[in-house]
Protein backbone atom coordinates (compact mmCIF):
# COMPACT_ATOMS: atom_id res chain seq x y z
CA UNK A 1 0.00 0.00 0.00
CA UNK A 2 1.10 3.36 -0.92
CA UNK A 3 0.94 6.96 -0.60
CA UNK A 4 0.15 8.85 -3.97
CA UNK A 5 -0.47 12.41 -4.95
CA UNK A 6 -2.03 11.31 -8.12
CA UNK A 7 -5.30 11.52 -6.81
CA UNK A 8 -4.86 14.00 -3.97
CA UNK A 9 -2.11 14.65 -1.14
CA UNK A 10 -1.52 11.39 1.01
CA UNK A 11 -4.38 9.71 -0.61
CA UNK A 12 -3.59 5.66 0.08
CA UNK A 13 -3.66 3.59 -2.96
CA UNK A 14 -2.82 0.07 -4.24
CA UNK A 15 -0.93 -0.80 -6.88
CA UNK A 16 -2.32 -2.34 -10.01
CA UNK A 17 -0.75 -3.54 -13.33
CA UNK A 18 -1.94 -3.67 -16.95
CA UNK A 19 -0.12 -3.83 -20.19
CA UNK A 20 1.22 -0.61 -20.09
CA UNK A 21 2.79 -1.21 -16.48
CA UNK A 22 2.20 -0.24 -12.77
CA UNK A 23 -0.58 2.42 -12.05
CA UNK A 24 -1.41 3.87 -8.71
CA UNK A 25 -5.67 3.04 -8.12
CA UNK A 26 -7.05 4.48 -4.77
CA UNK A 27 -7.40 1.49 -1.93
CA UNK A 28 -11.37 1.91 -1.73
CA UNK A 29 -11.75 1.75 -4.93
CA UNK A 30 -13.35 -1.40 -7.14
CA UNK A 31 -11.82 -0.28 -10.19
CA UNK A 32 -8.39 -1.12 -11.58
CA UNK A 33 -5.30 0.10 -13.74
CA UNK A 34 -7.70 1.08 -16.73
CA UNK A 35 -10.14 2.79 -15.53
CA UNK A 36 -7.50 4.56 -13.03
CA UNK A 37 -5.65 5.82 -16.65
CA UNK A 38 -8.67 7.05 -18.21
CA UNK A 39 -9.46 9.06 -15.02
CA UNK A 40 -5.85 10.82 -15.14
CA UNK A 41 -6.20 10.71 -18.81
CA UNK A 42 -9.10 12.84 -18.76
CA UNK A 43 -9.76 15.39 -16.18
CA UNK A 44 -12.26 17.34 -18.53
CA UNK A 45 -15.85 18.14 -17.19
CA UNK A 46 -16.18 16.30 -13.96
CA UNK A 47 -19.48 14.91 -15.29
CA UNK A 48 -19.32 10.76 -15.65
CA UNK A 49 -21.45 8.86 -18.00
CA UNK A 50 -25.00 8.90 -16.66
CA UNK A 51 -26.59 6.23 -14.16
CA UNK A 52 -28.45 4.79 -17.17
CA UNK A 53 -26.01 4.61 -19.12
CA UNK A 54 -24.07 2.60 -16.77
CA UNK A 55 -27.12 0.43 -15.73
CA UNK A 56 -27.77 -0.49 -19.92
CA UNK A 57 -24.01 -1.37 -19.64
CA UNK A 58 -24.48 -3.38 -16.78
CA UNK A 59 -27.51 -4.71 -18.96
CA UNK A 60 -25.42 -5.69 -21.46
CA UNK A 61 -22.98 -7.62 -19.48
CA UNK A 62 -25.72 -9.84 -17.67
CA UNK A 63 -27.08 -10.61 -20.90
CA UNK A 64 -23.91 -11.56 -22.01
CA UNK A 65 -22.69 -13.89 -19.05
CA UNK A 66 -25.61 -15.57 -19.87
CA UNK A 67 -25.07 -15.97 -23.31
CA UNK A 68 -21.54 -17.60 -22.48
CA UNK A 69 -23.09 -20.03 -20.45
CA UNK A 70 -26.03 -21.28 -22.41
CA UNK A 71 -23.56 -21.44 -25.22
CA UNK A 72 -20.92 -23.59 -23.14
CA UNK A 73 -18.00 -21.01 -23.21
CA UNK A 74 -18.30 -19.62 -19.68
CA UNK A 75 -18.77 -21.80 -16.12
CA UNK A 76 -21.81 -21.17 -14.44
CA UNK A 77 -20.58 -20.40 -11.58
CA UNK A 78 -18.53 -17.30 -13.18
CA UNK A 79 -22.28 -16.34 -14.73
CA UNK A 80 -23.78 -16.37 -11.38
CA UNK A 81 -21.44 -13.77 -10.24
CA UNK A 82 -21.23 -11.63 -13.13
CA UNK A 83 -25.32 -11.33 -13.01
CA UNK A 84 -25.44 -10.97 -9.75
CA UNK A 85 -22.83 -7.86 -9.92
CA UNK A 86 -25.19 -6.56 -12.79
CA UNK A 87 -27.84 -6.53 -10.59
CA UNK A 88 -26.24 -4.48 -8.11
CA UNK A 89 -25.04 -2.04 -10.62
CA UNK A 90 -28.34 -1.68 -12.76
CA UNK A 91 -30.34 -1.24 -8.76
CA UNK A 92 -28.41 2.02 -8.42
CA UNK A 93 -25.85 0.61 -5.83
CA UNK A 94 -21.90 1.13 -6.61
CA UNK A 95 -22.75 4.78 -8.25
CA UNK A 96 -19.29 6.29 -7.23
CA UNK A 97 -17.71 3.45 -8.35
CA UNK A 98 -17.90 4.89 -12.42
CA UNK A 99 -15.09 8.13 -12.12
CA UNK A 100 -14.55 8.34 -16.13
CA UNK A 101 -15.36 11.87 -17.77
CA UNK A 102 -17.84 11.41 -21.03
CA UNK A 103 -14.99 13.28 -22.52
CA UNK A 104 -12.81 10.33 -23.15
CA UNK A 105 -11.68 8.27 -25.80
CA UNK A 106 -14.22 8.35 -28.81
CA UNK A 107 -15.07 4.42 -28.40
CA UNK A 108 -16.01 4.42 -25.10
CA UNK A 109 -13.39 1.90 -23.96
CA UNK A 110 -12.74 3.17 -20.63
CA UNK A 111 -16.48 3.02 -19.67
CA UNK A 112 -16.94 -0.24 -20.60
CA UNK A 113 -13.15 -1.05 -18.53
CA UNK A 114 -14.83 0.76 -15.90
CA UNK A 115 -17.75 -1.79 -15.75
CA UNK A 116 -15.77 -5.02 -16.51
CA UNK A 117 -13.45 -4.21 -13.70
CA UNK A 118 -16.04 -3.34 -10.87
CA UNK A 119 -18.14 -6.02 -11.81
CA UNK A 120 -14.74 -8.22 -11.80
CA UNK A 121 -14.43 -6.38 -8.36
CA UNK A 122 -17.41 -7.30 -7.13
CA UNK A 123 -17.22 -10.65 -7.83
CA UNK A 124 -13.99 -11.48 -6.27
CA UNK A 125 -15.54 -9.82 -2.90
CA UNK A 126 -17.73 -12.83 -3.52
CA UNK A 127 -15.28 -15.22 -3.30
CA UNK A 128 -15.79 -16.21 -7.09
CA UNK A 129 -12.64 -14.90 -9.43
CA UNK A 130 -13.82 -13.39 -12.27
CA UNK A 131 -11.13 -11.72 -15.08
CA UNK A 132 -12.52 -8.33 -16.71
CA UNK A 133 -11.94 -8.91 -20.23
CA UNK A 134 -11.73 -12.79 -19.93
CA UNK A 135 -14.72 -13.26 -18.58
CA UNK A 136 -16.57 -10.04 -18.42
CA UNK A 137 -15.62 -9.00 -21.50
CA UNK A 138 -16.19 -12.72 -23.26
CA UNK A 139 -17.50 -12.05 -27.00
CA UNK A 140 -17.65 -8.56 -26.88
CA UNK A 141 -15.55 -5.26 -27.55
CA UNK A 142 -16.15 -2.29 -26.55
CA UNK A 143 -17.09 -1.03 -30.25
CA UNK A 144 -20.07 -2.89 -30.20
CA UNK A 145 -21.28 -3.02 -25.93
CA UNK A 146 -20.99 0.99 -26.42
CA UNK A 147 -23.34 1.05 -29.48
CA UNK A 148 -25.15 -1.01 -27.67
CA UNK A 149 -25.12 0.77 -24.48
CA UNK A 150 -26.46 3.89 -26.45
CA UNK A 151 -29.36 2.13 -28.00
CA UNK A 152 -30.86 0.36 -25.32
CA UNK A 153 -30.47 3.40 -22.30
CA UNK A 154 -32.22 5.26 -24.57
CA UNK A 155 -35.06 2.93 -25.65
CA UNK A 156 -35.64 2.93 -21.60
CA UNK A 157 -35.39 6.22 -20.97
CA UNK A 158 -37.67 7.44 -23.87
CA UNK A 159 -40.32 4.28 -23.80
CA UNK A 160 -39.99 4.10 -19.66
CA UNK A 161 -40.08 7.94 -18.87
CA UNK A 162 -40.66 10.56 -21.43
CA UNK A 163 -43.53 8.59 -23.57
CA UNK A 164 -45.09 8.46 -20.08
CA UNK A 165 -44.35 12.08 -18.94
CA UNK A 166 -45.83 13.35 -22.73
CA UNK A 167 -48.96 10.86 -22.27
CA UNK A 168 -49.60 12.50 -18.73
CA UNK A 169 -49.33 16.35 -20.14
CA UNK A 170 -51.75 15.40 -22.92
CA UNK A 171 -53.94 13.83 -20.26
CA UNK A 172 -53.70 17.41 -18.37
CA UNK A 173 -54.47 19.29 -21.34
CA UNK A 174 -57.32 17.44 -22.93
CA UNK A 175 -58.84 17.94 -19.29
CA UNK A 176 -58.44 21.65 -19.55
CA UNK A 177 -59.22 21.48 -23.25
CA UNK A 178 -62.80 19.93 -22.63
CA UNK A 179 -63.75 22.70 -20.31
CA UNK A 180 -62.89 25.86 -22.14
CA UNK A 181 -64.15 24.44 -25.53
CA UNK A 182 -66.98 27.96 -26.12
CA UNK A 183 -64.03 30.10 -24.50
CA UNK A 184 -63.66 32.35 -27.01
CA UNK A 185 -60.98 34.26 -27.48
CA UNK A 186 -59.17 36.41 -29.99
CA UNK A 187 -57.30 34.13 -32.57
CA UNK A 188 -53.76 36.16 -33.55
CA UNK A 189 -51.37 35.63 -36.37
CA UNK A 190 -48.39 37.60 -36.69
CA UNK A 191 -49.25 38.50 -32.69
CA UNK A 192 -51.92 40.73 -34.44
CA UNK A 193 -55.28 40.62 -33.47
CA UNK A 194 -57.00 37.38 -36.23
CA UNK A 195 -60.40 35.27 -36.36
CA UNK A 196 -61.53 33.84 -33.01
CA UNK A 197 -60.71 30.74 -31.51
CA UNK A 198 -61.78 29.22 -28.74
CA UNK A 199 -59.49 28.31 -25.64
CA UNK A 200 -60.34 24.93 -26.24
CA UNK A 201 -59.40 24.62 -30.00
CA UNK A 202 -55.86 26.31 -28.71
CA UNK A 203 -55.45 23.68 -26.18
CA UNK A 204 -56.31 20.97 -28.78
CA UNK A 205 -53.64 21.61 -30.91
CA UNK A 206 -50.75 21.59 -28.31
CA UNK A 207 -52.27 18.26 -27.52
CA UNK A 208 -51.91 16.97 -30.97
CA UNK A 209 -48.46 18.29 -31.30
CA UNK A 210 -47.68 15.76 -28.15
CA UNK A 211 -49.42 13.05 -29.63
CA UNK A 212 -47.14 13.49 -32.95
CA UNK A 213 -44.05 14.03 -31.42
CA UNK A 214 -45.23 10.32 -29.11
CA UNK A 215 -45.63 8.56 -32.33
CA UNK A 216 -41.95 9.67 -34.09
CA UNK A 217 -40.43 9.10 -30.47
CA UNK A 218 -41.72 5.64 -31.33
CA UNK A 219 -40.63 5.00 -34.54
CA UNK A 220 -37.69 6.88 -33.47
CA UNK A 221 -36.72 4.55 -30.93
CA UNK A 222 -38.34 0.91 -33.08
CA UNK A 223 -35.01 1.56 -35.41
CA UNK A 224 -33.12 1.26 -32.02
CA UNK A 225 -34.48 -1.93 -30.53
CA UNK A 226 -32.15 -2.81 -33.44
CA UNK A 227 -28.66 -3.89 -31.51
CA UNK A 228 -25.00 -4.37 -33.00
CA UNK A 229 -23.90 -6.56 -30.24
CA UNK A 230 -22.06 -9.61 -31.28
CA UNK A 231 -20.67 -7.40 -34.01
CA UNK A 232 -17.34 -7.11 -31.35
CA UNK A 233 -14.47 -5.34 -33.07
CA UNK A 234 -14.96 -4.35 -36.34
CA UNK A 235 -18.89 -5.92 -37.11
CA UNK A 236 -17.80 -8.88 -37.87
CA UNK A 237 -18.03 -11.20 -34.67
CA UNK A 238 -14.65 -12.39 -34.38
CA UNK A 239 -14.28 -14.10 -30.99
CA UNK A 240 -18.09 -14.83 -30.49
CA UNK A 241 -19.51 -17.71 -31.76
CA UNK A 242 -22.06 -17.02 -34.32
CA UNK A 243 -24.58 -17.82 -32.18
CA UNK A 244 -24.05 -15.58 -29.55
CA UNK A 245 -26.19 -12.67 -31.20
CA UNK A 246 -29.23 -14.49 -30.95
CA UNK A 247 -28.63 -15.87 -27.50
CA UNK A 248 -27.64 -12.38 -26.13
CA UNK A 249 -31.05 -10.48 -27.78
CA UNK A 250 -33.43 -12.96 -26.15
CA UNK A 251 -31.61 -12.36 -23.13
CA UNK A 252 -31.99 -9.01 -22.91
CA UNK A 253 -35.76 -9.42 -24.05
CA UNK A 254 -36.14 -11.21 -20.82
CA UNK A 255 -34.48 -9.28 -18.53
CA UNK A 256 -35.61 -5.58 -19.88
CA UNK A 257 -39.09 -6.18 -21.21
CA UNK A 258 -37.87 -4.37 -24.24
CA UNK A 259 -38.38 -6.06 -28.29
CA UNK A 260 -34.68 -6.31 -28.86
CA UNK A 261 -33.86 -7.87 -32.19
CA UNK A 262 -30.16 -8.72 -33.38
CA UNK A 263 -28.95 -6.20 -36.25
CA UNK A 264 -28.51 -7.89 -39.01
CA UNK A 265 -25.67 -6.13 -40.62
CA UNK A 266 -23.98 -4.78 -37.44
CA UNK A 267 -21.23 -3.00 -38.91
CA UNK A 268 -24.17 0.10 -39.48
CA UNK A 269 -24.26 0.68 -36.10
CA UNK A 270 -20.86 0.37 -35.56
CA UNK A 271 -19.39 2.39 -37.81
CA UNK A 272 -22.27 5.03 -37.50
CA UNK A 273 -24.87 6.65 -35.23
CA UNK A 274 -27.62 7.76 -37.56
CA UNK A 275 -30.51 5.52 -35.24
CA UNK A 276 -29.26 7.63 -32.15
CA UNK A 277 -28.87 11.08 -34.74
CA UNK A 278 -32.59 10.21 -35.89
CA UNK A 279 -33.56 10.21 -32.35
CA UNK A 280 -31.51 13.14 -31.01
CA UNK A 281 -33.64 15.54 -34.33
CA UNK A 282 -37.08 13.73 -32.71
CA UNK A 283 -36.23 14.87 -28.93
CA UNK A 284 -35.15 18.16 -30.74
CA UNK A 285 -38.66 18.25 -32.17
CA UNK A 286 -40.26 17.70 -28.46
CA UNK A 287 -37.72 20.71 -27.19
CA UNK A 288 -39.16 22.81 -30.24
CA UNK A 289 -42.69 21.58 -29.50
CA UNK A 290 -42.69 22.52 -25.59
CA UNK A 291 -40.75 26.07 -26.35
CA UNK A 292 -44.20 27.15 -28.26
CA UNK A 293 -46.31 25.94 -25.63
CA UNK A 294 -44.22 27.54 -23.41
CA UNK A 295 -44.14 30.91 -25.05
CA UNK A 296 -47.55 30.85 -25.54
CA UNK A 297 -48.75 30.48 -21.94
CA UNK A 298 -46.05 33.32 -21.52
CA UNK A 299 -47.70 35.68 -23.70
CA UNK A 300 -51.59 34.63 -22.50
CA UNK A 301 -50.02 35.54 -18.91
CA UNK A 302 -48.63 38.48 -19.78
CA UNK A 303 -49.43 41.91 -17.71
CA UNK A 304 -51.46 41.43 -15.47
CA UNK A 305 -52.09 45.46 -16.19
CA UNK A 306 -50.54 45.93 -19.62
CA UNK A 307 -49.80 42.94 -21.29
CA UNK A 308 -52.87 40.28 -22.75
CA UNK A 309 -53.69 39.00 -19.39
CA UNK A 310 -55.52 36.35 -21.00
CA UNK A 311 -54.97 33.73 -18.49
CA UNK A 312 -52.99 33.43 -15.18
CA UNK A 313 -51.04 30.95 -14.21
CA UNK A 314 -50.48 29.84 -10.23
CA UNK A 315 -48.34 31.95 -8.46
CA UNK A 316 -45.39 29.65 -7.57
CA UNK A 317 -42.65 32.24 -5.97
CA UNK A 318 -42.07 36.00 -5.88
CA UNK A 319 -40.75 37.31 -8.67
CA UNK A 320 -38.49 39.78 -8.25
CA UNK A 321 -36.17 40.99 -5.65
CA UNK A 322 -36.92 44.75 -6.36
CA UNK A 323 -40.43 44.76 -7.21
CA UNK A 324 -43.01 44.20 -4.29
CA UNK A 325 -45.89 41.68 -5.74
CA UNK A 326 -45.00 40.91 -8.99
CA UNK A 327 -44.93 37.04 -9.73
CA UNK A 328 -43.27 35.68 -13.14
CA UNK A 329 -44.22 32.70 -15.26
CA UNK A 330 -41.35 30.81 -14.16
CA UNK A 331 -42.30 27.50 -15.13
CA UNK A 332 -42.34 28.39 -19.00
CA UNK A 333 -39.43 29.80 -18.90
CA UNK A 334 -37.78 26.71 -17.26
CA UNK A 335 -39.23 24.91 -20.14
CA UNK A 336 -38.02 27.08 -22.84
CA UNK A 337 -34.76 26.99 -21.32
CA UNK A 338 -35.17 23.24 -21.55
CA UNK A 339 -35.84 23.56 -25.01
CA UNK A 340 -33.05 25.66 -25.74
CA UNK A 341 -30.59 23.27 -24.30
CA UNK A 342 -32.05 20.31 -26.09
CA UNK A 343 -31.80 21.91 -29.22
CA UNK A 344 -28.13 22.69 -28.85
CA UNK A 345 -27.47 19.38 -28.05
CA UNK A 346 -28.77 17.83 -30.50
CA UNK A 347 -26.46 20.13 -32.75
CA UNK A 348 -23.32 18.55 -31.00
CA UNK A 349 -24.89 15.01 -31.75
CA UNK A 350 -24.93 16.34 -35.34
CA UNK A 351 -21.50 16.99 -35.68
CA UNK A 352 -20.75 13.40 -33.69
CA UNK A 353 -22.54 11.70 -35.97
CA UNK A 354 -20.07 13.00 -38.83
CA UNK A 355 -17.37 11.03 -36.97
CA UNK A 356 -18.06 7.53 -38.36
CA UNK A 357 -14.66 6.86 -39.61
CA UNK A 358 -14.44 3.36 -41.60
CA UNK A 359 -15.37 0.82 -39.16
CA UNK A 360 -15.82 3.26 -35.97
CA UNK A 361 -17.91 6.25 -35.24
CA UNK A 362 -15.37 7.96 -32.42
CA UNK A 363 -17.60 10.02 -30.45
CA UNK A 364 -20.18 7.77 -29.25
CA UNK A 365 -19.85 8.58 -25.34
CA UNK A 366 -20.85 12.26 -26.59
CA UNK A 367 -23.85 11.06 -28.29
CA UNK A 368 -24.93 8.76 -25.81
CA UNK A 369 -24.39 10.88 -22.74
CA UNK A 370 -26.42 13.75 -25.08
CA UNK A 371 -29.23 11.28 -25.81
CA UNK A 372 -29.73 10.80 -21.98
CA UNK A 373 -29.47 14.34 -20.75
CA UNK A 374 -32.12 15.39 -23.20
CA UNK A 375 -34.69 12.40 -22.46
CA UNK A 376 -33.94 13.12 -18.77
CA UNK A 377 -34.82 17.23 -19.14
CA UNK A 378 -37.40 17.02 -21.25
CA UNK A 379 -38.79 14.17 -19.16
CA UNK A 380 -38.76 16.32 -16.46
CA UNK A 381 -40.27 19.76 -17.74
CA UNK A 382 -43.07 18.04 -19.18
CA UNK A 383 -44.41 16.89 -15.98
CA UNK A 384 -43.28 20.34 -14.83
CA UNK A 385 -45.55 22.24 -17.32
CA UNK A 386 -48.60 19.76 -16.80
CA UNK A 387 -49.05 19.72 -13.40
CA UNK A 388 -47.31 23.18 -11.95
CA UNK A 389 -48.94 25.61 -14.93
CA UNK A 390 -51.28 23.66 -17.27
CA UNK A 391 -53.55 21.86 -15.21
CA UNK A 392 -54.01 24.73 -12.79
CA UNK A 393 -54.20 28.23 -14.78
CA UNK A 394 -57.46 30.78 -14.15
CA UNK A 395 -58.88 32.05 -16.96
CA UNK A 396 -59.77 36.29 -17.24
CA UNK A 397 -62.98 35.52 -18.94
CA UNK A 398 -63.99 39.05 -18.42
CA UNK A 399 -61.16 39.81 -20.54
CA UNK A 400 -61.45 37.47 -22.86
CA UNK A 401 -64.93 38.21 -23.69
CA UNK A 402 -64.37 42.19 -24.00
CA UNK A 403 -61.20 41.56 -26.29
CA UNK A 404 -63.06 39.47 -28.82
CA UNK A 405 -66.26 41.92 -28.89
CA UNK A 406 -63.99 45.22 -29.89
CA UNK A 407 -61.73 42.94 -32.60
CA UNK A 408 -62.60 45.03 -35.86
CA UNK A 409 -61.26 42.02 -37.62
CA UNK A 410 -64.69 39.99 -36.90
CA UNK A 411 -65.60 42.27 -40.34
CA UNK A 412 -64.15 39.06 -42.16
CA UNK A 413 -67.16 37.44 -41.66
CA UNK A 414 -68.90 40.24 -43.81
CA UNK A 415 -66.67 39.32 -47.01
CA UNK A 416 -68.62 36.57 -48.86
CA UNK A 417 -72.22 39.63 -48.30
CA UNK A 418 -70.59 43.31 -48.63
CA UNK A 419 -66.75 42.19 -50.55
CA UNK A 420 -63.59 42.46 -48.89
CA UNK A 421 -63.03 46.45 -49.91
CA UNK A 422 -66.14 47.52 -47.98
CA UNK A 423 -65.46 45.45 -44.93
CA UNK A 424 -62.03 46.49 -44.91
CA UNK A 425 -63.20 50.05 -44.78
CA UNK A 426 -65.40 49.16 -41.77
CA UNK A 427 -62.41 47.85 -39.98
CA UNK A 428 -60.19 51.08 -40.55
CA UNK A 429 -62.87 53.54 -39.53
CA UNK A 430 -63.46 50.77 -35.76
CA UNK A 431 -59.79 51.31 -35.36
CA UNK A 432 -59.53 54.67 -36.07
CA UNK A 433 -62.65 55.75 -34.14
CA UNK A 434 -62.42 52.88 -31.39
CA UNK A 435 -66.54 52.24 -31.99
CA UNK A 436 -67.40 48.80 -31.45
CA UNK A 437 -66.69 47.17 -35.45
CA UNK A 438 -70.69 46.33 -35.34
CA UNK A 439 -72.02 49.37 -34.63
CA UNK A 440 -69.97 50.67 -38.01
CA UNK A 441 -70.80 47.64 -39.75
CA UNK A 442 -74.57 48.44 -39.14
CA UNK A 443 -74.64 52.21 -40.28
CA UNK A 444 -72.39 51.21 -43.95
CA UNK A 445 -73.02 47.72 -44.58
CA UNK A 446 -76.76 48.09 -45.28
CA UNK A 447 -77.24 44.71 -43.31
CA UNK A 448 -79.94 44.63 -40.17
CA UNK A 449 -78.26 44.48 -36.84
CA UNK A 450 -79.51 40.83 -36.25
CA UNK A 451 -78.37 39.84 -39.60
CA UNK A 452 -74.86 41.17 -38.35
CA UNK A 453 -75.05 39.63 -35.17
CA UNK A 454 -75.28 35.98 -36.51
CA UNK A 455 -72.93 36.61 -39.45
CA UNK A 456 -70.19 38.30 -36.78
CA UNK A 457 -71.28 35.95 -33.62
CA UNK A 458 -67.71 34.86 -32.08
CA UNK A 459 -68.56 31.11 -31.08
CA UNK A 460 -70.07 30.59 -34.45
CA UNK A 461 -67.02 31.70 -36.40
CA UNK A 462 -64.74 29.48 -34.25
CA UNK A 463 -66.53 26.79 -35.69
CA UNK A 464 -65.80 27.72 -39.84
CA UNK A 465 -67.89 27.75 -42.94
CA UNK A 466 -70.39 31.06 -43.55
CA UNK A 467 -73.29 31.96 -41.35
């Protein structure tokens, strides 16, 4: 046992050996020389591969162990402890254990060291002695459990959580939706005063933009139940047995829940990422998708004196450290923040994606770390927005209902009777004058007042087609 500055002053370490020679690894700790490298190798960002990543690893090597065994090629005994150490590691226990920075070498190698030797470590605390690349690492590389890794953390993550979280926050707003569906309101294009709408109708269609994004989140994520493993180094399965592929899918069938199929031609997502790209542009979509609802509700909240002051959303913290009483719509702007990040992130999985060289794409910890921070943000904003502004806003019916009755654009309904020129004319001289548009309407259209209030009734234009 010695004393090492490598890792701090008068840290105590042990000494372990790989093929590059002696390397100091901290006593406590149930990695070994390679994973100890890539952590002096890289002291970049402080920020490890996620939890899930490390648990679809984990995954991976379970499904593995007992691929070896019902194959012949590894003891059971040897499978026993690997699965059990999976276990461990996909419940959440041995977190500190995984040290490596995402920004580390392009394959991933390290973080799939990292595993091997804690699960190795592990083991051997359970009296069984289990080699990390022998045995751990039996009919696999680390250019195809990384691929791997990145496909099936995010096929959890986006079928486990965020399909979930979006099917909750259409649930919210199809709740709202129903209630305000003779709301009226003023429709606006341009932010200009347009046609009416009612609430309900605007609700509607941030539902079905959820609904959409759900369904390309699906496909997105069918392409990746798709997996390269057994493709080892190159995609070409040296050093697994050509059944292994098969073995290792149903495997992971059983123990995940998940459709997992065997890639067929595993060198595609081996040599390139455009499955995980595909995704990254859908979760993108979801960022863009959430950024209008957000910036909607913003605008509908706006004032409460001077702004639309449409709705109001709950009043979740003071809003200023200045000004006495003034409350801000903080959850949209979390959300658009959200949104912002996504969509920048998905820019950097972009450029990763260019980095398929030959037989390797060489920035797949980027891209999968990426994949998971977005699924985990948006995951969480979405149940943010449905249940902390959505499902709980007031509407300023009052407002509302005077806003739509002064809109001088309601004269659109007079086109198909008096032509667009004349109704147009009616709408300057409302806004210039500020009378009500149907008290005009009445003295130069030559129409009867009840024939203009059924032609320029607000519910019935929300609903199309001419009086």
């Amino acid at each position: 046992m010695n004393e090492s500055g490598a890792r701090g002053v008068n840290a105590l370490t042990r000494v372990e050996t790989d093929s590059l020679g002696d390397v100091h690894v901290p006593v406590d700790a149930l990695w070994g020389a390679q994973t100890q490298r890539a952590v002096d190798n890289f002291p970049v960002s402080g920020q490890p591969m996620p939890p899930a990543f490390i648990a679809a690893v984990a995954r991976i090597k379970q499904a593995a162990a007992e691929s070896n065994a019902s194959l012949g090629v590894l003891d059971n005994s040897r499978c026993d402890a690997i699965t059990d150490a999976c276990e461990a590691l996909i419940r959440g226990e041995y977190a500190d254990q995984f040290p490596v920075d995402r920004y580390q070498t392009g394959s991933g190698t390290s973080t799939n060291m990292n595993v091997n030797e804690v699960i190795a470590a592990i083991a051997a605390r359970n009296g069984v002695e289990v080699h990390p690349n022998d045995h751990v690492n039996m009919s696999q590389s680390s250019n195809d459990v990384i691929p791997t890794a990145i496909h099936v953390s995010a096929v959890i993550g986006v079928r486990g959580r965020l399909i979930p979280a979006l099917t909750h926050l259409r649930g919210v707003i199809y709740e709202r939706e129903a209630i305000f569906s003779t709301q009226v309101k003023t429709g606006r294009t341009h932010l200009m005063d347009a046609m009416p709408i009612t609430l309900g109708q605007e609700l509607r269609t941030w539902r079905e933009q959820i609904l959409a994004v759900e369904k390309r989140l699906d496909a997105a994520t069918d392409e990746l139940l798709a997996l390269p493993q057994g493709g080892t180094a190159v995609g070409t399965g040296v050093n697994a047995l050509s059944e292994f592929s098969g073995q290792f899918v149903k495997f992971l069938k059983a123990n995940t829940g998940y459709p997992f199929r065997s890639l067929d031609h595993k060198f595609i997502a081996q040599s390139a990422v455009d499955g995980p790209v595909a995704l990254s542009s859908q979760l993108r979509g979801l960022g863009i998708v959430l950024t209008k609802i957000a910036n909607d509700l913003r605008w509908m909240n706006s004032g409460p004196i001077h702004g639309l002051a449409e709705i109001s959303l709950p009043a979740l913290q003071p809003g200023s450290s200045i000004m006495p009483g003034k409350v801000n719509p903080v959850i949209p702007e979390s959300v658009a923040m959200v949104g912002a990040q996504v969509m920048g992130l998905d820019s950097a999985n972009a450029i990763a994606g260019q980095s398929g060289n030959f037989q390797l794409n060489v920035m797949l910890p980027l891209i999968g770390g990426n994949l998971l921070d977005m699924i985990g943000l948006l995951g969480n904003v979405t149940g943010m927005l449905a249940d902390k502004a959505i499902r709980d806003f007031s509407v300023n019916t009052e407002t509302l209902n005077a806003s739509v009755g002064r809109n001088p654009v309601l004269v659109t309904a007079l086109n198909p009777e008096i032509g667009y020129s004349l109704a147009s004319d009616i709408a300057k001289e409302a806004y210039k004058t500020g009378r009500p548009v149907i008290d005009v309407a009445e003295e130069r259209s030559g129409l009867s007042r009840e024939r203009l209030e059924k032609l320029m009734d607000p519910l019935k234009l929300t609903r199309g087609g001419n009086a």
